[in-house]
Protein backbone atom coordinates (compact mmCIF):
# COMPACT_ATOMS: atom_id res chain seq x y z
CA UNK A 1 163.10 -9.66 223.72
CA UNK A 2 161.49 -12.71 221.53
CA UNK A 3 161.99 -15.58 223.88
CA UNK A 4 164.33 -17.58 221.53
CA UNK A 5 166.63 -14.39 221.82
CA UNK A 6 166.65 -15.25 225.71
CA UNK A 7 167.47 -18.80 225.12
CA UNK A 8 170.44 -17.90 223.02
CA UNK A 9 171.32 -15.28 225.33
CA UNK A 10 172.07 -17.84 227.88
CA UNK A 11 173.81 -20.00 225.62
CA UNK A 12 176.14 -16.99 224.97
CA UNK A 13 176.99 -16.58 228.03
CA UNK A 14 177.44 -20.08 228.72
CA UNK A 15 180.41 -19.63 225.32
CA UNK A 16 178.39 -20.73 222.51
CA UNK A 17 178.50 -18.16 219.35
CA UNK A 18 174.93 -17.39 218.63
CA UNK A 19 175.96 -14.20 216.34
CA UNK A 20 174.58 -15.65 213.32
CA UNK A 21 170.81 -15.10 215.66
CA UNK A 22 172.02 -11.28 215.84
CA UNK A 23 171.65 -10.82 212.03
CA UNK A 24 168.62 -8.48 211.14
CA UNK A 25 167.59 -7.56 215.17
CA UNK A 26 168.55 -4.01 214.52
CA UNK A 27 165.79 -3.57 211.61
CA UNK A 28 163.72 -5.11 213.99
CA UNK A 29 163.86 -3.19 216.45
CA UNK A 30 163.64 -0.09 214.12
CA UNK A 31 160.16 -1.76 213.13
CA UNK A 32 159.08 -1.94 217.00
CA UNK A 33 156.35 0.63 218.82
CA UNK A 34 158.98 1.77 221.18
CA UNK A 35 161.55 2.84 218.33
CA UNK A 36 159.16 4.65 215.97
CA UNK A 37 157.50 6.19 219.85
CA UNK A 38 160.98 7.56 220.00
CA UNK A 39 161.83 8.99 216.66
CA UNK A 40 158.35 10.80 216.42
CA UNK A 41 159.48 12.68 219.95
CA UNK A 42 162.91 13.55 219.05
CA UNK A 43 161.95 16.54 216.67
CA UNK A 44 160.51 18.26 219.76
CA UNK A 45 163.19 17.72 222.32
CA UNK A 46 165.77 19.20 219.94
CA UNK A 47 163.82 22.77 220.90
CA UNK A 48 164.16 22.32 223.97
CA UNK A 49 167.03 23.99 226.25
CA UNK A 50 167.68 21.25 228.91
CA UNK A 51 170.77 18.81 229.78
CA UNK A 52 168.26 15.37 229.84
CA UNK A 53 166.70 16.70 226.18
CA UNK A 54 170.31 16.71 224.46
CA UNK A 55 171.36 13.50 226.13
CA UNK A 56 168.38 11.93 225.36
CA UNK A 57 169.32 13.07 221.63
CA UNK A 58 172.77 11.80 221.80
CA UNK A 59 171.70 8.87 222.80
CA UNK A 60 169.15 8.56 220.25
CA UNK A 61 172.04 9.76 217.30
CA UNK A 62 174.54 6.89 219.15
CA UNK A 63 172.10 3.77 218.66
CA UNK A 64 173.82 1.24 217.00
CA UNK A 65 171.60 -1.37 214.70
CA UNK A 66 173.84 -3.54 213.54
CA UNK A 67 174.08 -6.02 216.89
CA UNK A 68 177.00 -8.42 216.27
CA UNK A 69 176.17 -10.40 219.38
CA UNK A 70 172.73 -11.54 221.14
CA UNK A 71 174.12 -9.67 224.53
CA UNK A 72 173.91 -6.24 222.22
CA UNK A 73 170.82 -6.84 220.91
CA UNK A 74 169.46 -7.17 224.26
CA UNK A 75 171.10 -3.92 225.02
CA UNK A 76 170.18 -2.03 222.04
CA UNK A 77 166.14 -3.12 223.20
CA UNK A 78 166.77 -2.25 226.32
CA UNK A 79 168.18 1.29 225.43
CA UNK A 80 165.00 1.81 222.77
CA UNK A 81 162.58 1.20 225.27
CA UNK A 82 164.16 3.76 228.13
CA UNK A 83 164.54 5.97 225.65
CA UNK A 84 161.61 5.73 224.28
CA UNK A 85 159.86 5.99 227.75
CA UNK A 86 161.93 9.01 228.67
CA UNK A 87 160.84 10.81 225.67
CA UNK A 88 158.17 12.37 225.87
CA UNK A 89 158.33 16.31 226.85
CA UNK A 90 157.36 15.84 230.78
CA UNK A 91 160.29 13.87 231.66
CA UNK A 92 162.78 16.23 230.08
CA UNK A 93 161.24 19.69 230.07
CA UNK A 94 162.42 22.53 232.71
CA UNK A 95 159.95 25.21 232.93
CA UNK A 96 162.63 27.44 234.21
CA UNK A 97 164.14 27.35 230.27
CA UNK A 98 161.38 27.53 227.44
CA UNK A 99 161.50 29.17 224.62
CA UNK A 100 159.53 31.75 223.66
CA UNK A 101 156.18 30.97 222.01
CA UNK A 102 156.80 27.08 222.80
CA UNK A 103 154.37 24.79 221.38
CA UNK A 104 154.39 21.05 222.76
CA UNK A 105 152.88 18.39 223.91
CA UNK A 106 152.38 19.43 227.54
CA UNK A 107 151.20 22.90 228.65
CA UNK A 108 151.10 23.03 232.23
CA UNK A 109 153.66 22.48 235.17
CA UNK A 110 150.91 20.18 236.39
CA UNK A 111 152.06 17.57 233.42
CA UNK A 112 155.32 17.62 234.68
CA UNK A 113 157.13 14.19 235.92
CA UNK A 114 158.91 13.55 239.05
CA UNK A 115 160.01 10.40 240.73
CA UNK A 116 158.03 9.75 244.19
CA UNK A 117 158.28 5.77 245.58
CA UNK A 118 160.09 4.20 243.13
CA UNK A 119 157.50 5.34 240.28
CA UNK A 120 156.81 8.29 237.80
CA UNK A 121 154.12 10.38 238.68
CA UNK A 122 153.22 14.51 237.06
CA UNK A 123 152.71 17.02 239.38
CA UNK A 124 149.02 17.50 239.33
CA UNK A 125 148.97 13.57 240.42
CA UNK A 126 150.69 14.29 243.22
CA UNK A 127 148.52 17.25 244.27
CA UNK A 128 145.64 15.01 244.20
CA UNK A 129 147.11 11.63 245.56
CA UNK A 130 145.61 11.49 249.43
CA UNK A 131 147.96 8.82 249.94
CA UNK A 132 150.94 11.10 250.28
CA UNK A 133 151.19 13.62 253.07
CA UNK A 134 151.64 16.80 252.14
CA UNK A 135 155.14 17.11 253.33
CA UNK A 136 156.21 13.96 251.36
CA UNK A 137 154.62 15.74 248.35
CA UNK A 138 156.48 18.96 249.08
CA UNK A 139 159.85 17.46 249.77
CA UNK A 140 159.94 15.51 246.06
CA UNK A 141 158.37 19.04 245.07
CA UNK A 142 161.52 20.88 246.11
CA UNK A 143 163.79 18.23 244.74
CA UNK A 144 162.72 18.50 241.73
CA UNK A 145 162.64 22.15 241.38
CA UNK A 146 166.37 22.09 243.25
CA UNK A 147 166.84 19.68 240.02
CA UNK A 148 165.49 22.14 237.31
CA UNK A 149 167.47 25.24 239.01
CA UNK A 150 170.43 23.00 238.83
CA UNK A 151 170.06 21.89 235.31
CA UNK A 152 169.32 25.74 234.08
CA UNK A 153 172.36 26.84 236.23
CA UNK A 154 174.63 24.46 233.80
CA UNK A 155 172.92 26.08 231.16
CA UNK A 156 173.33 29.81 232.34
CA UNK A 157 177.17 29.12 233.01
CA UNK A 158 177.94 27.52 229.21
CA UNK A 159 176.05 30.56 228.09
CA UNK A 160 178.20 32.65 230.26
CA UNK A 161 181.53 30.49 229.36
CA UNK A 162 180.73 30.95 225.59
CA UNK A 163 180.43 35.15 225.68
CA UNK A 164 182.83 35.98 228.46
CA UNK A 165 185.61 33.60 225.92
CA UNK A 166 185.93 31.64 222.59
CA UNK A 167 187.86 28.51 222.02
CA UNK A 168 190.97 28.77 219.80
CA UNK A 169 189.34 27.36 216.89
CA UNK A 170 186.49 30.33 217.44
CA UNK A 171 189.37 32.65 217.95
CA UNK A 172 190.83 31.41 214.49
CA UNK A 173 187.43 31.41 212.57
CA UNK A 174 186.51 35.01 213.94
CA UNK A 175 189.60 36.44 213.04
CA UNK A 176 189.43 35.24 209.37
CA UNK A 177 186.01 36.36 209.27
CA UNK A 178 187.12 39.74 210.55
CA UNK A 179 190.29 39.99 207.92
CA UNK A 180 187.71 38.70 205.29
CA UNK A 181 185.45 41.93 206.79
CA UNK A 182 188.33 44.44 206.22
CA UNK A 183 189.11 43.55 202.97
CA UNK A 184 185.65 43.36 201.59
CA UNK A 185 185.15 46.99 203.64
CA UNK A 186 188.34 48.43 201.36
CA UNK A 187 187.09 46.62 198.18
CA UNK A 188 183.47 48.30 198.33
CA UNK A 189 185.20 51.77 199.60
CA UNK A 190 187.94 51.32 196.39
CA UNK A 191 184.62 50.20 193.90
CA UNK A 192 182.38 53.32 194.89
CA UNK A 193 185.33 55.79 194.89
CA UNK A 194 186.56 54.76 192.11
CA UNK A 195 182.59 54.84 190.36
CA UNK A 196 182.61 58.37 191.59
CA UNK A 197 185.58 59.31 189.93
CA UNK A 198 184.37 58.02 186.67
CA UNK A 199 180.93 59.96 186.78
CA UNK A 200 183.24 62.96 187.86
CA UNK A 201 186.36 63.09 186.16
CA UNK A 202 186.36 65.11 182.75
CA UNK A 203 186.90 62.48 180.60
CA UNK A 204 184.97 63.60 177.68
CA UNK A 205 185.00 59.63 175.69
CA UNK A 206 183.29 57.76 178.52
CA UNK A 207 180.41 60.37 178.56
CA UNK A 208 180.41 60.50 175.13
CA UNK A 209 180.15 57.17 174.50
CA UNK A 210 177.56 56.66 177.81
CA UNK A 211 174.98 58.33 175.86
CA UNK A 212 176.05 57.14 172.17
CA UNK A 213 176.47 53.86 172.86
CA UNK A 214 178.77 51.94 170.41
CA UNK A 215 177.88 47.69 171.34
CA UNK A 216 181.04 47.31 169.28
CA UNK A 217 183.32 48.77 172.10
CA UNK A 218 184.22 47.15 175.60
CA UNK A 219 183.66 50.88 177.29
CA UNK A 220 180.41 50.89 176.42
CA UNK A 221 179.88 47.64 178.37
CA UNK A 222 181.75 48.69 181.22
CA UNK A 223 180.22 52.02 181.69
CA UNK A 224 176.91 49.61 182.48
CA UNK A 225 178.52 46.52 183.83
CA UNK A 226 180.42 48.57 186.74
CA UNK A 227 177.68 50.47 188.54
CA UNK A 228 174.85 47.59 188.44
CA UNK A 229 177.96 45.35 189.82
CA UNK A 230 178.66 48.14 192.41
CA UNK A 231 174.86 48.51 193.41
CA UNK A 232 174.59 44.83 194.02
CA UNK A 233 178.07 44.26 195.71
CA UNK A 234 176.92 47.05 198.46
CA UNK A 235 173.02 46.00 198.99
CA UNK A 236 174.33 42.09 199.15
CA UNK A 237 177.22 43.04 201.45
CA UNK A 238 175.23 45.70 203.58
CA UNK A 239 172.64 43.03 204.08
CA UNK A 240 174.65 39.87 204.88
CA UNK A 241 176.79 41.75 207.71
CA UNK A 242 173.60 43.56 209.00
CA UNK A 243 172.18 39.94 209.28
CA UNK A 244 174.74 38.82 211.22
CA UNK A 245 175.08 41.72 212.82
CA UNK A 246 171.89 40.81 214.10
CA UNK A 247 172.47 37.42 214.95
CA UNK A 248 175.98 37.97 217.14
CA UNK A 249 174.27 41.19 218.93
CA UNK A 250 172.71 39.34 222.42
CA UNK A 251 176.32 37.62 222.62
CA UNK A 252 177.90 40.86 222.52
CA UNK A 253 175.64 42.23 224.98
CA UNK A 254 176.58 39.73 227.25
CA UNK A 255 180.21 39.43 226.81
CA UNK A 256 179.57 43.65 227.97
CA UNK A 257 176.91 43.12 230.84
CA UNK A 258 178.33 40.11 232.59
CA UNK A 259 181.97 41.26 232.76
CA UNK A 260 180.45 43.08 236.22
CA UNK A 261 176.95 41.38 236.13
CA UNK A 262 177.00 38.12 235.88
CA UNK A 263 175.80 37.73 239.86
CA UNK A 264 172.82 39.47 239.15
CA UNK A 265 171.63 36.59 236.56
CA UNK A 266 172.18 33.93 238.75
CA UNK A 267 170.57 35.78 242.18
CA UNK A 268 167.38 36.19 239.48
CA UNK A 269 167.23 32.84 239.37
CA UNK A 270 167.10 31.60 242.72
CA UNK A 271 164.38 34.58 243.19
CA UNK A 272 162.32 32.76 240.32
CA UNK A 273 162.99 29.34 241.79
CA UNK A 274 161.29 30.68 245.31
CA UNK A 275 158.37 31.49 243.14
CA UNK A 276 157.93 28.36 241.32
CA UNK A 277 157.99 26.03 244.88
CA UNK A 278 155.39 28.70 246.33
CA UNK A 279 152.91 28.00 242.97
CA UNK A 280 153.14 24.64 243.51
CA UNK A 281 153.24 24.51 247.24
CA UNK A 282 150.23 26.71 247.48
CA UNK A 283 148.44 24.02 244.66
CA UNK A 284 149.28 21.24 246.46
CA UNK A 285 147.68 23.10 249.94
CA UNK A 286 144.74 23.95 248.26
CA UNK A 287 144.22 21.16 245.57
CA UNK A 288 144.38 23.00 242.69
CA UNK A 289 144.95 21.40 239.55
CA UNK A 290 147.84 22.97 237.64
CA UNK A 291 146.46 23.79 233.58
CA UNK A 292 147.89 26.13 231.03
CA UNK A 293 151.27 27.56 232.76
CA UNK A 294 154.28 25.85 232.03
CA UNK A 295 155.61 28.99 230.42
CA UNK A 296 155.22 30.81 233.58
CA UNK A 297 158.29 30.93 235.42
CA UNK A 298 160.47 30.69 232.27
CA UNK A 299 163.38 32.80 232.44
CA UNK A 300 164.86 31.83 229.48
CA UNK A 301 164.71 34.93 227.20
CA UNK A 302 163.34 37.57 229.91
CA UNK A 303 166.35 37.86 232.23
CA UNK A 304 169.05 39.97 232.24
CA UNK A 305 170.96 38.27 228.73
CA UNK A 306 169.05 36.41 226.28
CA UNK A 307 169.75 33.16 226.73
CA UNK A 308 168.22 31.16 223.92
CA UNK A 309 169.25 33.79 221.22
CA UNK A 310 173.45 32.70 222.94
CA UNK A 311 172.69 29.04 222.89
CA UNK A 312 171.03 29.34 219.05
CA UNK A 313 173.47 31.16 217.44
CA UNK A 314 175.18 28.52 216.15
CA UNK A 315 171.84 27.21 214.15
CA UNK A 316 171.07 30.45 213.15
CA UNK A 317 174.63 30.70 211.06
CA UNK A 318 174.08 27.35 209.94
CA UNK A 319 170.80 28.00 208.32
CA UNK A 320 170.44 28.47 204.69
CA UNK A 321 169.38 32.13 204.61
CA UNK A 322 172.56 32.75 206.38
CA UNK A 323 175.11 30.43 204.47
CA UNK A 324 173.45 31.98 201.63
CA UNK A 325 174.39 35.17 201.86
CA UNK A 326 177.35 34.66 203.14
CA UNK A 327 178.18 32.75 199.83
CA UNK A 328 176.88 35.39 197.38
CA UNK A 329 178.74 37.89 199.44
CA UNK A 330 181.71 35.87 198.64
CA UNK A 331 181.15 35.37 194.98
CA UNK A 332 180.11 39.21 194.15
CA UNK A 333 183.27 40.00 195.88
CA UNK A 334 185.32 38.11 193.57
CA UNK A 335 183.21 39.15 190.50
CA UNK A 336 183.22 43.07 191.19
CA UNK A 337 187.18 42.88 191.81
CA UNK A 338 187.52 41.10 188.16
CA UNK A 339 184.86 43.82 186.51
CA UNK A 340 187.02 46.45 188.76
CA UNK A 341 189.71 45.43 187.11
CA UNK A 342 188.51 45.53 184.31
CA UNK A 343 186.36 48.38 183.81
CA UNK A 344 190.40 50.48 185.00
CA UNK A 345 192.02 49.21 182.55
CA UNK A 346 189.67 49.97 179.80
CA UNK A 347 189.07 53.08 181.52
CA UNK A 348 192.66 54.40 181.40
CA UNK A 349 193.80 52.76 178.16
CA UNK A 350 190.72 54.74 176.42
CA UNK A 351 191.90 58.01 178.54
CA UNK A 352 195.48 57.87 177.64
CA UNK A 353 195.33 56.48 174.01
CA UNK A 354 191.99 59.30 173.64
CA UNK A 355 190.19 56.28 171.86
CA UNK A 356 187.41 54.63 172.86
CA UNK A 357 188.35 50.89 172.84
């Protein structure tokens, strides 16, 4: 903080009203090292599967830069700098939870950070820093890896919360969905039956005008209109619900495997948390510097349910692709019921009048 801001921090306190020295901070502080530091990380910690990555985004989506006192500008500083300090990948990263193919910053456990004396130190600093004993080094070791098992645990149990139930707003939105689903299923079983029974039933005007078209006459639109709009309808609809079919299938797995499983997954764990502390115990023994493994020990999408495909499900039906489809789905619906409509009417007025209209 500018030392003028200190001075009329102290007079605020002391009861003066020094908001007018507030106006303007917040851009500021937007302008600073720390804050642009910060918004340059974010990006990569909202790929990352931990519970200090999404409060660290919170936090970041909470800031407030419009100050109306000194005392919040001080605090909103304060908050940038930690922030921005506690940003970058090696404070927030647990190597028991990333993603496949993960590209970062960091690539090894070694460039990991722990707290040892009242400072921040990685891993590989540790292993090499002859002014801790080993059993000093091995005891923050295990409290951080006790940390990360914890942290993954809380992850493992939302993903397990979120496929062994749904809220009652999920219950509500999957049970339109799946009334929306039945009555798009009887719409495209009611448009191909019914385009059978055109192409099969003798009715000797439609044929005849098929192949003699008459661009005068609605049939002879129709006769076009209705199968391309049935062809669509199905290869739209058969793609959107094999797409999401797609999407929803690891959370239906596990809803299925951890109605009698779900001891198994967290037993794996522990088993993969013994393996981590003897890695890094048997570095620190031997002074080996830790390079190219933080990826090692991840569990996230190799153990029993797929994890990351539970927890991303939401963004994958909020992507565009998927919104998409689901739209034009929608709208071809609407548009082969009105050329349905349609194309009967014409159909059976022609049949039972024996004119082609």
């Amino acid at each position: 903080m500018d030392e003028d801001k200190k001075f009329y921090l102290l007079a605020e306190i002391a009861g003066w009203n020094c908001s007018n020295y507030s106006e303007e901070y917040g851009a500021k502080i937007q302008n600073s090292s720390a804050y642009r530091t910060l918004k340059y990380n974010i990006p990569e910690a909202e790929g990352v599967f931990t519970q200090d990555a999404k409060e660290l985004i919170e936090n970041y989506n909470n800031l407030d830069f419009n100050p109306s006192t000194i005392k919040e500008c001080f605090l909103l500083e304060e908050k940038v700098n930690y922030l921005a300090l506690h940003s970058d990948p090696r404070f927030y990263i647990n190597p028991f939870s990333i993603v496949p193919n993960y590209i970062g910053s960091i690539s090894s456990l070694g460039d990991l950070a722990l707290s040892i004396n009242g400072k921040d130190i990685t891993i590989n600093e540790i292993i090499f820093d002859d002014s801790i004993t080993i059993e000093d080094k091995k005891k923050v070791v295990e409290e951080k890896v006790d940390y990360y098992l914890y942290d993954f645990e809380q992850l493992v149990s939302e993903a397990i919360g979120n496929a062994k139930s749904r809220t009652n707003q999920e219950r509500k939105t999957q049970n339109k969905f799946f009334k929306r689903t039945i009555l798009k299923f009887f719409l495209d079983i009611f448009l191909v039956t019914f385009l059978l029974f055109i192409f099969t039933f003798p009715n000797n005007l439609f044929f005849s005008n098929l192949y003699n078209n008459d661009y005068s006459k609605i049939l002879t639109y129709v006769s076009y209109i209705y199968p391309i709009m049935c062809f669509i309808t199905l290869i739209i609809d058969v793609s959107f619900y094999s797409y999401r079919a797609r999407i929803y299938e690891p959370i239906n797995y596990a809803r299925r495997f951890l109605k009698k499983n779900s001891d198994l997954l967290f037993q794996s764990l522990k088993r993969q948390k013994e393996k981590l502390l003897d890695y890094i115990f048997g570095a620190i023994q031997t002074r080996i510097e830790l390079i190219n493994d933080l990826s090692d020990f991840s569990i996230l999408s190799t153990s029993y349910v797929s994890l990351d495909k539970i927890v991303n499900i939401e963004k994958e039906v909020k992507k565009l692709k998927y919104r998409r489809l689901s739209d034009i789905s929608t709208s071809l619906s609407y548009a082969s019921l009105g050329v349905l409509i349609l194309t009967m009417a014409v159909y059976f007025i022609s049949l039972s009048i024996n004119l082609v209209i």
